[in-house]
PDB file of N, CA and C in Angstrom:
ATOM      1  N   UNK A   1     -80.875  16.010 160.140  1.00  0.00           N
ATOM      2  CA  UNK A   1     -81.541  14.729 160.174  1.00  0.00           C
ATOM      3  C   UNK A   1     -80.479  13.657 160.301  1.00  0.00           C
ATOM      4  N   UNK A   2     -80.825  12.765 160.883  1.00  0.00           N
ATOM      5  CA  UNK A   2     -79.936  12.012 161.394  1.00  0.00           C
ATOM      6  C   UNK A   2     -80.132  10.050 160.590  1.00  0.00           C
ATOM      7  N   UNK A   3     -80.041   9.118 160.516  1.00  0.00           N
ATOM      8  CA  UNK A   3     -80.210   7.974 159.990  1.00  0.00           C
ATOM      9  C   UNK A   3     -80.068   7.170 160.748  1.00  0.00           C
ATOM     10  N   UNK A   4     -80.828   6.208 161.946  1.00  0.00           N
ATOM     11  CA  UNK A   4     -80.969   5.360 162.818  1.00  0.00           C
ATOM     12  C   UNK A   4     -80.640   3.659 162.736  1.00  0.00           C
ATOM     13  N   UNK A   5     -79.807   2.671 162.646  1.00  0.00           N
ATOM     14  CA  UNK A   5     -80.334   1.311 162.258  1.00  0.00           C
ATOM     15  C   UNK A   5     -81.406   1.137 162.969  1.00  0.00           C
ATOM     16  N   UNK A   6     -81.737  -0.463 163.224  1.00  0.00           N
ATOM     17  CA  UNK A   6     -82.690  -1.167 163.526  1.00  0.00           C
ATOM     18  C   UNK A   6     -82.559  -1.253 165.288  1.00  0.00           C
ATOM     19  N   UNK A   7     -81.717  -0.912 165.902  1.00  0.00           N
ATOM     20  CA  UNK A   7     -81.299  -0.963 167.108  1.00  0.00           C
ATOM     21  C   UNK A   7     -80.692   0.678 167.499  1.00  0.00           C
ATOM     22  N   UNK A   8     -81.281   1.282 166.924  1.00  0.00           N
ATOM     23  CA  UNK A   8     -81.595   2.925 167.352  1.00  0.00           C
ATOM     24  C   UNK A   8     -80.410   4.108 167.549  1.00  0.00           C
ATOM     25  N   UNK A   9     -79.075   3.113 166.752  1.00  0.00           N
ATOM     26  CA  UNK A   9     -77.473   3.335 166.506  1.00  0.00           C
ATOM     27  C   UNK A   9     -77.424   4.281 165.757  1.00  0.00           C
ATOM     28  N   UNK A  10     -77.151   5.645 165.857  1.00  0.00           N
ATOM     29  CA  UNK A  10     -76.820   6.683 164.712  1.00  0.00           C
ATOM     30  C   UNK A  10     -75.982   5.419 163.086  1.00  0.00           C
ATOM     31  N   UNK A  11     -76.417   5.860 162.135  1.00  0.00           N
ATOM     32  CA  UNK A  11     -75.288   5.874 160.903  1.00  0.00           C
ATOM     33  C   UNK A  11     -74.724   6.643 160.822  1.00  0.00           C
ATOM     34  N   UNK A  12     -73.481   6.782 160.335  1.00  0.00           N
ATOM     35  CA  UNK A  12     -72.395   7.567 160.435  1.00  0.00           C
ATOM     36  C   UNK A  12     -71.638   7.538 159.394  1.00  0.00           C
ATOM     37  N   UNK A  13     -71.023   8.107 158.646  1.00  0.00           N
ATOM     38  CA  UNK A  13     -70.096   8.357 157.559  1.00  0.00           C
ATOM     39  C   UNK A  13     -70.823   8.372 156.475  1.00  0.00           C
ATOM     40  N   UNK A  14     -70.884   7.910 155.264  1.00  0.00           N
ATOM     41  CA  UNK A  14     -71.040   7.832 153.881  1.00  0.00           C
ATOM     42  C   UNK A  14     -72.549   7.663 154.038  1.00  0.00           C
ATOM     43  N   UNK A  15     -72.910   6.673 155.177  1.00  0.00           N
ATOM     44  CA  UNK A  15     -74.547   6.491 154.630  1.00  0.00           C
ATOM     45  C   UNK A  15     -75.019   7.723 155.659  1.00  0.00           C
ATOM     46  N   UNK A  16     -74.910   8.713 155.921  1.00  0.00           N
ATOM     47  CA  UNK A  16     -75.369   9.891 156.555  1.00  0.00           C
ATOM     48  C   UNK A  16     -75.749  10.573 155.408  1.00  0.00           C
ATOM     49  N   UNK A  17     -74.856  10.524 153.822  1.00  0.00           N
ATOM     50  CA  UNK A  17     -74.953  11.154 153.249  1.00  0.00           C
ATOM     51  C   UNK A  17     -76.477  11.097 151.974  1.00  0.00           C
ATOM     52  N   UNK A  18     -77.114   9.472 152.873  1.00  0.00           N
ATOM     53  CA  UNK A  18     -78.097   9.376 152.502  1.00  0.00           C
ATOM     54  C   UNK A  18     -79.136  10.614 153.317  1.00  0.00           C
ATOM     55  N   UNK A  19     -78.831  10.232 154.504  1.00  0.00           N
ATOM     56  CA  UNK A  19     -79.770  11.269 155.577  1.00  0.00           C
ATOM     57  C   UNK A  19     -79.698  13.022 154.945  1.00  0.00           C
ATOM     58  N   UNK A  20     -78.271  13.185 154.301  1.00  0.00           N
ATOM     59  CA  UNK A  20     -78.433  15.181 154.034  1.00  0.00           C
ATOM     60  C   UNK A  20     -79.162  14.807 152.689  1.00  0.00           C
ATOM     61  N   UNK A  21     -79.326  13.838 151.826  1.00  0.00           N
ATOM     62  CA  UNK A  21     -80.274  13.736 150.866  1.00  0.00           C
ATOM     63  C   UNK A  21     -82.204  14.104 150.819  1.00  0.00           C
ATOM     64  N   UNK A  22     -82.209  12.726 152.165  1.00  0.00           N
ATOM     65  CA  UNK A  22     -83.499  12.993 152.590  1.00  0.00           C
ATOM     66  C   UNK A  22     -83.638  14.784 152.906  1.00  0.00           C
ATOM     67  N   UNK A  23     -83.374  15.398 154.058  1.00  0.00           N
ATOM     68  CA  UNK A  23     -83.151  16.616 154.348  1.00  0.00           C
ATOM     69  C   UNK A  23     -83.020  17.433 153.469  1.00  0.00           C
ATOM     70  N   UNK A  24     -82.303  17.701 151.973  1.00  0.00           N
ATOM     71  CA  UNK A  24     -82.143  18.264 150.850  1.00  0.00           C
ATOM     72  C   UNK A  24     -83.580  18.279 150.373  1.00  0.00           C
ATOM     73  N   UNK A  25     -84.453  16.533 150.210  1.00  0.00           N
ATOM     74  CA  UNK A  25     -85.953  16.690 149.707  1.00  0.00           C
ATOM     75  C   UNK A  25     -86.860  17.168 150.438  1.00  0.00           C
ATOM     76  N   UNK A  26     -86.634  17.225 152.021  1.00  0.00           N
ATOM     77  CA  UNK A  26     -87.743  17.459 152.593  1.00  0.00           C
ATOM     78  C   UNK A  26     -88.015  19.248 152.712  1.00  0.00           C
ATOM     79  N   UNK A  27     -86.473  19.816 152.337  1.00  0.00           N
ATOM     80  CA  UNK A  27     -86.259  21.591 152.346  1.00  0.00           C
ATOM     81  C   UNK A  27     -87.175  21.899 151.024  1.00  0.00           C
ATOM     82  N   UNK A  28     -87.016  21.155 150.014  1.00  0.00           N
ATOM     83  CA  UNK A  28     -87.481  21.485 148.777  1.00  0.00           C
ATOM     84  C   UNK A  28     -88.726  21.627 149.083  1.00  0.00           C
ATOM     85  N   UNK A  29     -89.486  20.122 149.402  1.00  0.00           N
ATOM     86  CA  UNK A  29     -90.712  19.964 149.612  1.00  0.00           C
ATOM     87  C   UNK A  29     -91.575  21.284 150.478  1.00  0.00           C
ATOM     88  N   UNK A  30     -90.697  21.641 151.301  1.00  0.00           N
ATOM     89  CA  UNK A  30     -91.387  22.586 152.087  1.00  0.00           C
ATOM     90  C   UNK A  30     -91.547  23.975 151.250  1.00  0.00           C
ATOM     91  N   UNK A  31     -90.301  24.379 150.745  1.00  0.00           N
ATOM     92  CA  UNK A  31     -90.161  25.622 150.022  1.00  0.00           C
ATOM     93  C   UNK A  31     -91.225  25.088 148.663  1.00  0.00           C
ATOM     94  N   UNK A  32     -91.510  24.517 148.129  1.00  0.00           N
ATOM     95  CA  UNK A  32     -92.447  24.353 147.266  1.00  0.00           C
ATOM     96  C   UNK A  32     -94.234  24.774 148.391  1.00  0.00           C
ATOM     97  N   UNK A  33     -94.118  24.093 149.314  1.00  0.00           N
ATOM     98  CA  UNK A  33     -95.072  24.317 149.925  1.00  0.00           C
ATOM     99  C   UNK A  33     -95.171  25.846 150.377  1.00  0.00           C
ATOM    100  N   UNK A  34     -94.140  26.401 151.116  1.00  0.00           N
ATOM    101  CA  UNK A  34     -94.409  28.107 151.438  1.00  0.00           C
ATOM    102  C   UNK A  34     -93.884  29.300 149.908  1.00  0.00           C
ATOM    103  N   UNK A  35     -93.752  28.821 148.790  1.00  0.00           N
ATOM    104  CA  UNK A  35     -93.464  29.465 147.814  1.00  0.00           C
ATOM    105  C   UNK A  35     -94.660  30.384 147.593  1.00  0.00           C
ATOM    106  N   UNK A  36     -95.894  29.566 147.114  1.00  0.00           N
ATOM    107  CA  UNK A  36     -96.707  30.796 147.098  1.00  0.00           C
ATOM    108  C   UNK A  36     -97.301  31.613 148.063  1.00  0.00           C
ATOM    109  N   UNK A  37     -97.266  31.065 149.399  1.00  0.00           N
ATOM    110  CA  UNK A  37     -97.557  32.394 150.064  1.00  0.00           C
ATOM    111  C   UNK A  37     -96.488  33.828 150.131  1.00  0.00           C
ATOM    112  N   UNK A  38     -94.937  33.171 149.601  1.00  0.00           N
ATOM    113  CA  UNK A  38     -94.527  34.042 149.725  1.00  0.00           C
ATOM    114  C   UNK A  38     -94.348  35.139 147.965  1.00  0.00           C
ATOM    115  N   UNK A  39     -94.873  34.318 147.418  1.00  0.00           N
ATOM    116  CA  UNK A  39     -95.105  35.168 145.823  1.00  0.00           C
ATOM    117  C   UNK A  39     -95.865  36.199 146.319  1.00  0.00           C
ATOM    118  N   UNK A  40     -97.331  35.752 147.090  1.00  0.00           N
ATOM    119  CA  UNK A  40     -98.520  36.943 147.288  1.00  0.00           C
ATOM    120  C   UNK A  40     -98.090  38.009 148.413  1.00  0.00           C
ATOM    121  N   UNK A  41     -97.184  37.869 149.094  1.00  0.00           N
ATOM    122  CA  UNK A  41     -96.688  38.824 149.818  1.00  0.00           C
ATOM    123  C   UNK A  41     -96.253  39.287 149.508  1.00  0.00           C
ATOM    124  N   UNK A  42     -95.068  39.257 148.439  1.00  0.00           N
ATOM    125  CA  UNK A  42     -94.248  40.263 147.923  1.00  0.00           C
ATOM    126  C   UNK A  42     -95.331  40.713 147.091  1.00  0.00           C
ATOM    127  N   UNK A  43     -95.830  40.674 146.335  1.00  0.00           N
ATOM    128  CA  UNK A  43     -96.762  41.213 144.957  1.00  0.00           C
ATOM    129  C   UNK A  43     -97.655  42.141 145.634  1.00  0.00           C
ATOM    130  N   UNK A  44     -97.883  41.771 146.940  1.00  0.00           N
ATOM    131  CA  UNK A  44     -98.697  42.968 147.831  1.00  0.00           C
ATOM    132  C   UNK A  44     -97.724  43.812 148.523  1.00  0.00           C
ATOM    133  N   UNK A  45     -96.511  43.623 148.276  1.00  0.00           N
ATOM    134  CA  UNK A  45     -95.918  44.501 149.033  1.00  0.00           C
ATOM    135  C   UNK A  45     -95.189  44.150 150.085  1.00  0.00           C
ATOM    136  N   UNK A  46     -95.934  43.448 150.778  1.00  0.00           N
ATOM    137  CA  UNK A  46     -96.424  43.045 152.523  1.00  0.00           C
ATOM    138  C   UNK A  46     -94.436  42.021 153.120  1.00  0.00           C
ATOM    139  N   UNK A  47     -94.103  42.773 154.125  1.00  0.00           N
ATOM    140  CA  UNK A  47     -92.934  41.907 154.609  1.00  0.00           C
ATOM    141  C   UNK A  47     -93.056  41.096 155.945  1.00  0.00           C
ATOM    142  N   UNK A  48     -92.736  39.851 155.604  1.00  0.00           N
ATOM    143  CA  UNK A  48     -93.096  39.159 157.194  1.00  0.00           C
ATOM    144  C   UNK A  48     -91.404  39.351 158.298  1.00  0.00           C
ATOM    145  N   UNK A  49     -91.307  38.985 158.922  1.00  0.00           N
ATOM    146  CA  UNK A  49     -90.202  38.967 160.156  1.00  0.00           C
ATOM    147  C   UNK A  49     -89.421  37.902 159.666  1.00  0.00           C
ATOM    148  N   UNK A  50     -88.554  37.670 160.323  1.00  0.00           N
ATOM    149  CA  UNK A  50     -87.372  36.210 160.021  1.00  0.00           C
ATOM    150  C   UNK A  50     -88.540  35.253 160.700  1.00  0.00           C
ATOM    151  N   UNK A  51     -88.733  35.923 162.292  1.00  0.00           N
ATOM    152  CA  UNK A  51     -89.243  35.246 162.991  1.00  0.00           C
ATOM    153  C   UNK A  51     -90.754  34.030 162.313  1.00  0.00           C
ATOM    154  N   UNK A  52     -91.794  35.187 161.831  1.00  0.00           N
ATOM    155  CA  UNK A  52     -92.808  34.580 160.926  1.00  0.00           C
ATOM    156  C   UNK A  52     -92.069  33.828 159.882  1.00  0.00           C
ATOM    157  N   UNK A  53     -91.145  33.689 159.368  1.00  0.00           N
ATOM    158  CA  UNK A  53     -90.424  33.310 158.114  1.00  0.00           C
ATOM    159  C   UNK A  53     -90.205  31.755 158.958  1.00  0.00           C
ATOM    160  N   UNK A  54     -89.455  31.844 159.471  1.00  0.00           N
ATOM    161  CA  UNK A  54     -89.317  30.379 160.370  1.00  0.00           C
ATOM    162  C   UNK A  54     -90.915  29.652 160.697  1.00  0.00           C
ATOM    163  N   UNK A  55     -91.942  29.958 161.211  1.00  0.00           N
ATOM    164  CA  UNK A  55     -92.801  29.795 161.872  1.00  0.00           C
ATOM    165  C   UNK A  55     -93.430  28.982 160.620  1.00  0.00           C
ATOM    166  N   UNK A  56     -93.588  30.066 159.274  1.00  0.00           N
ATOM    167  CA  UNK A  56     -94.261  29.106 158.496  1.00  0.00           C
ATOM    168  C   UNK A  56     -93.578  28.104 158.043  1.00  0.00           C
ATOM    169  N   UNK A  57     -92.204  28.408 157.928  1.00  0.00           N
ATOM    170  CA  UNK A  57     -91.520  27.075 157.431  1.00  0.00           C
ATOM    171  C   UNK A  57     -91.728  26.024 158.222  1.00  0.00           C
ATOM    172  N   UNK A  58     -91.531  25.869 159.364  1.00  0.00           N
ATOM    173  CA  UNK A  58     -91.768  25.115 160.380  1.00  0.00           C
ATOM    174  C   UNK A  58     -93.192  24.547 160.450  1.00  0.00           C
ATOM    175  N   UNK A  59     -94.230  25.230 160.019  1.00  0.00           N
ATOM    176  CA  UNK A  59     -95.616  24.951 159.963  1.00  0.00           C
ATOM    177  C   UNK A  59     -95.114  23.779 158.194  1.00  0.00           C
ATOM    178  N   UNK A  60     -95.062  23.821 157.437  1.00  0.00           N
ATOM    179  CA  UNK A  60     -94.732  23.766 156.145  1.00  0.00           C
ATOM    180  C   UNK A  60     -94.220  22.222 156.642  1.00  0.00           C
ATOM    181  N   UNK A  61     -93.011  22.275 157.057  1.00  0.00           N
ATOM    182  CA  UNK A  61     -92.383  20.947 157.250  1.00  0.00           C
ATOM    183  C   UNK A  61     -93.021  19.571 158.552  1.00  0.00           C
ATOM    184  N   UNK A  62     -94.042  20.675 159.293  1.00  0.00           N
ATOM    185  CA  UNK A  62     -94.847  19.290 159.899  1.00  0.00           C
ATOM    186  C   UNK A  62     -96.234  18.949 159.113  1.00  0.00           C
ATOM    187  N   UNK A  63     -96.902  19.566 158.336  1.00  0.00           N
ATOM    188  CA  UNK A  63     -97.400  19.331 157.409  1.00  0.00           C
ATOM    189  C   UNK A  63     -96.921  18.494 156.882  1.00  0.00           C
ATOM    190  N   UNK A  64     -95.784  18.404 155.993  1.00  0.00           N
ATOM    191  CA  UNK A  64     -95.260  17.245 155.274  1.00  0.00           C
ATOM    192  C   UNK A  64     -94.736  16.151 156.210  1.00  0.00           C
ATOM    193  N   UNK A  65     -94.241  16.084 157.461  1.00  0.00           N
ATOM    194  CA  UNK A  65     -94.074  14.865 157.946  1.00  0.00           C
ATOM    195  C   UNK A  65     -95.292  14.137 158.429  1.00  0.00           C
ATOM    196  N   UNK A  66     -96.936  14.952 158.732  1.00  0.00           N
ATOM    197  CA  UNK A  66     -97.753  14.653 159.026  1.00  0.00           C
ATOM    198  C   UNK A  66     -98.576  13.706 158.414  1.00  0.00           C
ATOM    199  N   UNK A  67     -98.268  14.045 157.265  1.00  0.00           N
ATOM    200  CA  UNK A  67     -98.690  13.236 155.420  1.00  0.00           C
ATOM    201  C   UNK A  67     -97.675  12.007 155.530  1.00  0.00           C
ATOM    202  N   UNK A  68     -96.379  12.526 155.763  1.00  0.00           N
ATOM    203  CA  UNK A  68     -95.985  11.278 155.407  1.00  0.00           C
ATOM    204  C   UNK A  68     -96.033   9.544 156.904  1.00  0.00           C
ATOM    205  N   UNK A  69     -96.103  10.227 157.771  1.00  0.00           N
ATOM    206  CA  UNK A  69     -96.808   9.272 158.883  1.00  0.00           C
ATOM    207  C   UNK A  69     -98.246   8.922 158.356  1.00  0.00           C
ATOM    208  N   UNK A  70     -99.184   9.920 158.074  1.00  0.00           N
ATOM    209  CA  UNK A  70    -100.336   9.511 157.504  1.00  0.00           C
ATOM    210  C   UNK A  70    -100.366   8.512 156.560  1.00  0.00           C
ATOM    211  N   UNK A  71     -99.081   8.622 155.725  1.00  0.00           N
ATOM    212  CA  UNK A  71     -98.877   7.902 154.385  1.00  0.00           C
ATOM    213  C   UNK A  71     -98.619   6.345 154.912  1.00  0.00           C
ATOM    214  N   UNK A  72     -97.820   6.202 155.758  1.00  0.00           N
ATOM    215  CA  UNK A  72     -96.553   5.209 156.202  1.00  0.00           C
ATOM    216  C   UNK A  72     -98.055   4.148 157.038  1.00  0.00           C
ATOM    217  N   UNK A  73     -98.621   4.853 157.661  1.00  0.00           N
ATOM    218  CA  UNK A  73     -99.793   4.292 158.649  1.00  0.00           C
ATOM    219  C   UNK A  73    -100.925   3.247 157.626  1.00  0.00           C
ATOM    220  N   UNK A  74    -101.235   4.111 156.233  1.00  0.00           N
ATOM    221  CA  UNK A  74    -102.470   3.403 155.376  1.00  0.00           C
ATOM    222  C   UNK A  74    -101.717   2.258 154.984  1.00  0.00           C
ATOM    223  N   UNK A  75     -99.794   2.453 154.917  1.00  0.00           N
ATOM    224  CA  UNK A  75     -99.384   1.491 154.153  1.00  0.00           C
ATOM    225  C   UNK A  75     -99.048   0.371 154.565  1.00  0.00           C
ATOM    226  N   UNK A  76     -99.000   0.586 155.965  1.00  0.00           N
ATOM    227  CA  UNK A  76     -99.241  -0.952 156.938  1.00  0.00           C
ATOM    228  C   UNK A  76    -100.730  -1.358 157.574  1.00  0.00           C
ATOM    229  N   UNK A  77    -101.862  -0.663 157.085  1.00  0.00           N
ATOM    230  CA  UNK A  77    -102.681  -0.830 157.218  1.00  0.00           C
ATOM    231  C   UNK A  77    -103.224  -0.858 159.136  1.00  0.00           C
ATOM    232  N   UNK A  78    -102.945  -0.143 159.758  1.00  0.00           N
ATOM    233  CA  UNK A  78    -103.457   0.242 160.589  1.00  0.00           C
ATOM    234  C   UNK A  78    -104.633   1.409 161.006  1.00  0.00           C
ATOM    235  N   UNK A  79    -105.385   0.332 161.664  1.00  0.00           N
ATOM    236  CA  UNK A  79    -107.026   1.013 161.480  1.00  0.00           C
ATOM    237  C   UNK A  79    -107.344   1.915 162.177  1.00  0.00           C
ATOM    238  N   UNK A  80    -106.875   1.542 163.756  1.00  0.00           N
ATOM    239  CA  UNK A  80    -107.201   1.863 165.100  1.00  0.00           C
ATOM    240  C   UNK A  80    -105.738   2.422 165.793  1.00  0.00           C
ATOM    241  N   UNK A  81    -105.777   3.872 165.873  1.00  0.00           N
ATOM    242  CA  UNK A  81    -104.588   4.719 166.401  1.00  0.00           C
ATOM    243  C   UNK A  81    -104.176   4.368 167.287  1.00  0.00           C
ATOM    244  N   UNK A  82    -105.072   3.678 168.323  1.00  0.00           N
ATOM    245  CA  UNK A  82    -104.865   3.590 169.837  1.00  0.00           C
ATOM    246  C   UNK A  82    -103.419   2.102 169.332  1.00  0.00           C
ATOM    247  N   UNK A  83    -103.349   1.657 168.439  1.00  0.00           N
ATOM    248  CA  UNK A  83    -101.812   0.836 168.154  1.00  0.00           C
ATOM    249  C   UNK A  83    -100.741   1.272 167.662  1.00  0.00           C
ATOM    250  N   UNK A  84    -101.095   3.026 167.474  1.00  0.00           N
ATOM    251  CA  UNK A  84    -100.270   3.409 167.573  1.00  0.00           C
ATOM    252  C   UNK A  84     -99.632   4.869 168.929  1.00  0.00           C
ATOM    253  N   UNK A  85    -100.412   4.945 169.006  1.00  0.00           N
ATOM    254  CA  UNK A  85    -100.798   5.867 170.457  1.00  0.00           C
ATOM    255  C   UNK A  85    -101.488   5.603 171.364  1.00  0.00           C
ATOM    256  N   UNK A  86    -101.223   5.390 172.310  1.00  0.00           N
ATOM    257  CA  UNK A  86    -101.696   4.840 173.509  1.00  0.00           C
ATOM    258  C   UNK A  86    -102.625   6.511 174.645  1.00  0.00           C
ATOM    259  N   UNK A  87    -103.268   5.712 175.462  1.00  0.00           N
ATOM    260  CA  UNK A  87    -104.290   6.559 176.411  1.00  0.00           C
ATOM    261  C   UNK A  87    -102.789   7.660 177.487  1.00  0.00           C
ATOM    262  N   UNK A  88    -101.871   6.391 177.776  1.00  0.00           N
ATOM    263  CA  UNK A  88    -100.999   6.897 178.074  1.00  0.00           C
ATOM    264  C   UNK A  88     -99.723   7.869 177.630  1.00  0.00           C
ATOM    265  N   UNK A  89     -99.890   7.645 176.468  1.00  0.00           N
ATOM    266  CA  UNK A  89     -99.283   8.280 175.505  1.00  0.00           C
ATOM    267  C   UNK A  89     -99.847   9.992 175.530  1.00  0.00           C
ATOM    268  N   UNK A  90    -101.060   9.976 175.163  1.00  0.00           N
ATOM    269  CA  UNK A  90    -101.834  11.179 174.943  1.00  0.00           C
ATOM    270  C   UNK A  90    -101.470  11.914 176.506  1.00  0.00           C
ATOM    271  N   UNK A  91    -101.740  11.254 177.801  1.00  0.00           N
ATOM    272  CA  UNK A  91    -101.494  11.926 178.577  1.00  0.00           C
ATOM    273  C   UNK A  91    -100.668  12.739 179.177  1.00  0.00           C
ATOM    274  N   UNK A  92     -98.789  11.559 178.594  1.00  0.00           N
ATOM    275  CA  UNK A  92     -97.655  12.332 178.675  1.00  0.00           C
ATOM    276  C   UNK A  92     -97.302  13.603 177.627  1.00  0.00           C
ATOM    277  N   UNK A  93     -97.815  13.204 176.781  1.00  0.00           N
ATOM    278  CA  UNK A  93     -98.094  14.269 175.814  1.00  0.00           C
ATOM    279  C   UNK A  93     -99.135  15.820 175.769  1.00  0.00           C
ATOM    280  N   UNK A  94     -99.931  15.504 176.313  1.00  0.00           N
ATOM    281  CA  UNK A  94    -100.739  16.684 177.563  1.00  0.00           C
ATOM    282  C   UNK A  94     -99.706  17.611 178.238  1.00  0.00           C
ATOM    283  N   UNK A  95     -98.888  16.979 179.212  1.00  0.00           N
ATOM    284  CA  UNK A  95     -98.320  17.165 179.994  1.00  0.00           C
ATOM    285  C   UNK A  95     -97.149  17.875 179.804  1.00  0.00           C
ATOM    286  N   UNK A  96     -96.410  17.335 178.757  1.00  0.00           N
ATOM    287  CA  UNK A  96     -95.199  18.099 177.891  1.00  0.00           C
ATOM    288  C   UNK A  96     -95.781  19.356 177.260  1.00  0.00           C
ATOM    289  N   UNK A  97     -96.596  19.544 177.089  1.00  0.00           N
ATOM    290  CA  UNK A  97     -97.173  20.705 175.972  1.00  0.00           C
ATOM    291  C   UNK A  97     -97.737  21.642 177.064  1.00  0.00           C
ATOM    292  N   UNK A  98     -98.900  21.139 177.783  1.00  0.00           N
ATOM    293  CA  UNK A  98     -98.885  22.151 178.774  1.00  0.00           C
ATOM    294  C   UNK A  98     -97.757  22.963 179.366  1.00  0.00           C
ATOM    295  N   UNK A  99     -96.326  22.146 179.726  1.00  0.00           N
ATOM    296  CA  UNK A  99     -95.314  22.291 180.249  1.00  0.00           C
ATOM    297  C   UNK A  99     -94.566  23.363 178.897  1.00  0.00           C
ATOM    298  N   UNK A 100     -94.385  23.111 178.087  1.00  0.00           N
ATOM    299  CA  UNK A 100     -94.128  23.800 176.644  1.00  0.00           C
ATOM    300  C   UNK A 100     -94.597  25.595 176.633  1.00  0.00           C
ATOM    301  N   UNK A 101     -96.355  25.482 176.878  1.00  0.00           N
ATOM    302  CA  UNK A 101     -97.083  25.673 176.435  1.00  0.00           C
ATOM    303  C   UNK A 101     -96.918  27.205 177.794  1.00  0.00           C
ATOM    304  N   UNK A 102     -96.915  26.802 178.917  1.00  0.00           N
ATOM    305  CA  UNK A 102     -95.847  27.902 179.896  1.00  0.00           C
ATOM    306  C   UNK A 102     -94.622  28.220 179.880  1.00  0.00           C
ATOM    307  N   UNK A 103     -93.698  27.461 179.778  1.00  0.00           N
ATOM    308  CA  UNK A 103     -92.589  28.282 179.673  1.00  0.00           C
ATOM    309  C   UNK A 103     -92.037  29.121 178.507  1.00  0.00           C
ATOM    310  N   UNK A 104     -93.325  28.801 177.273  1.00  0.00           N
ATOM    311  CA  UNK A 104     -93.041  29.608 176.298  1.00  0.00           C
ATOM    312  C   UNK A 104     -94.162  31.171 176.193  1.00  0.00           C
ATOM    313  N   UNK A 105     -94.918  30.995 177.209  1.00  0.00           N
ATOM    314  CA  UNK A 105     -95.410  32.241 177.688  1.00  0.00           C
ATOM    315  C   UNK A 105     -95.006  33.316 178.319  1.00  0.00           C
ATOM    316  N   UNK A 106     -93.522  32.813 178.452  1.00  0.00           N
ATOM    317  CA  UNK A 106     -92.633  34.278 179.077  1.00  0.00           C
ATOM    318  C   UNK A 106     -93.179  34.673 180.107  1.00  0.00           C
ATOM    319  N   UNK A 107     -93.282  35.931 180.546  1.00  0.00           N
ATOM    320  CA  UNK A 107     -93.535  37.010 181.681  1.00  0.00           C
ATOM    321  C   UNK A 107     -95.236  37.235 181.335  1.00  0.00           C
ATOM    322  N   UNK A 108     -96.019  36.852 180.735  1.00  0.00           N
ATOM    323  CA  UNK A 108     -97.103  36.897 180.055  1.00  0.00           C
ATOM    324  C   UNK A 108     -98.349  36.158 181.369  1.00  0.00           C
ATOM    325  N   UNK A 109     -99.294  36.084 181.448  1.00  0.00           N
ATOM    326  CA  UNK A 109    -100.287  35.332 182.524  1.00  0.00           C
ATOM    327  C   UNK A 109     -99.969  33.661 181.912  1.00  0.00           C
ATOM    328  N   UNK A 110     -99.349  32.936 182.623  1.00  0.00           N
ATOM    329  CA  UNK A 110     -99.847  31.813 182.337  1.00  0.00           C
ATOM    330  C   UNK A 110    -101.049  30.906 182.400  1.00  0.00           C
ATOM    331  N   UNK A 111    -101.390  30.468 181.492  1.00  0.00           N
ATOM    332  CA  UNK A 111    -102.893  29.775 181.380  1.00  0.00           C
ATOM    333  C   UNK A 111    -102.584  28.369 180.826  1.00  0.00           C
ATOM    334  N   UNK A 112    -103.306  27.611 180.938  1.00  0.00           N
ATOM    335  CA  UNK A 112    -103.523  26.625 180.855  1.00  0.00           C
ATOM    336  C   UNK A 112    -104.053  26.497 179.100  1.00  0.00           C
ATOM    337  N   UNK A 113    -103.695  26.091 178.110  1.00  0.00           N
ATOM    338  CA  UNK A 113    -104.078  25.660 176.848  1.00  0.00           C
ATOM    339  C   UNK A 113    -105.709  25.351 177.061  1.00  0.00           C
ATOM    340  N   UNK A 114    -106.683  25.335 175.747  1.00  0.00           N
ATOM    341  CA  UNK A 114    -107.773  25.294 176.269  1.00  0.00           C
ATOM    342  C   UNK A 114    -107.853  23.949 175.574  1.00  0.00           C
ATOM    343  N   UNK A 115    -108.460  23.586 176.185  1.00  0.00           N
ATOM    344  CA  UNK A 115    -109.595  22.064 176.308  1.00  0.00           C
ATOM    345  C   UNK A 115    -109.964  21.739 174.422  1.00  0.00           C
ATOM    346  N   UNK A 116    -109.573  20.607 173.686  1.00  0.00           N
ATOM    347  CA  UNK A 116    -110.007  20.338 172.448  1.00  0.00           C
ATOM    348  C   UNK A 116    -111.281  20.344 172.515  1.00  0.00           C
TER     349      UNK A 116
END
């Protein structure tokens, strides 16, 4: 994680060491979040992959940034998303994911994501 000023300038040196802080809470936060699924797996026995091991963590940590945009959004009081996401927005965003969404289909049939 990185620490941005107001003009989109990396921070660098000492106040970075704010940024491995944040990053230190947000690992916790997550491992608090995938802890018990991984209590009930072991207690059943059951072993997941590195691969699944990443996947939920990764599931785990946009969860928590999802909350905390959710959080950040009530606290400036914005009603209407479209001020914060635009028609155009959604579309380039379509577009990247579709694009995502094949080349992470490997040698597999590529398809098209289905329709929300």
């Amino acid at each position: 994680m990185k620490l941005v000023d107001q003009e989109g300038n990396e921070i660098t040196s000492n106040k970075n060491e704010e940024a491995q802080e944040l990053e230190k809470q947000l690992a916790r936060m997550a491992q608090a979040i995938v802890e018990p699924i991984l209590n009930k797996l072991q207690l059943s026995n059951q072993q997941i992959s590195q691969e699944q091991l990443m996947q939920i963590t990764s599931m785990a940590h946009q969860m928590i940034f999802n909350r905390m945009i959710f959080n950040l959004i009530q606290k400036v009081g914005v009603k209407d998303m479209k001020e914060l996401v635009s028609d155009n927005d959604v579309e380039e965003l379509k577009t990247s994911f579709s694009n995502q969404f094949k080349s992470g289909s490997g040698d597999q049939q590529q398809q098209e994501p289905p329709e929300a």
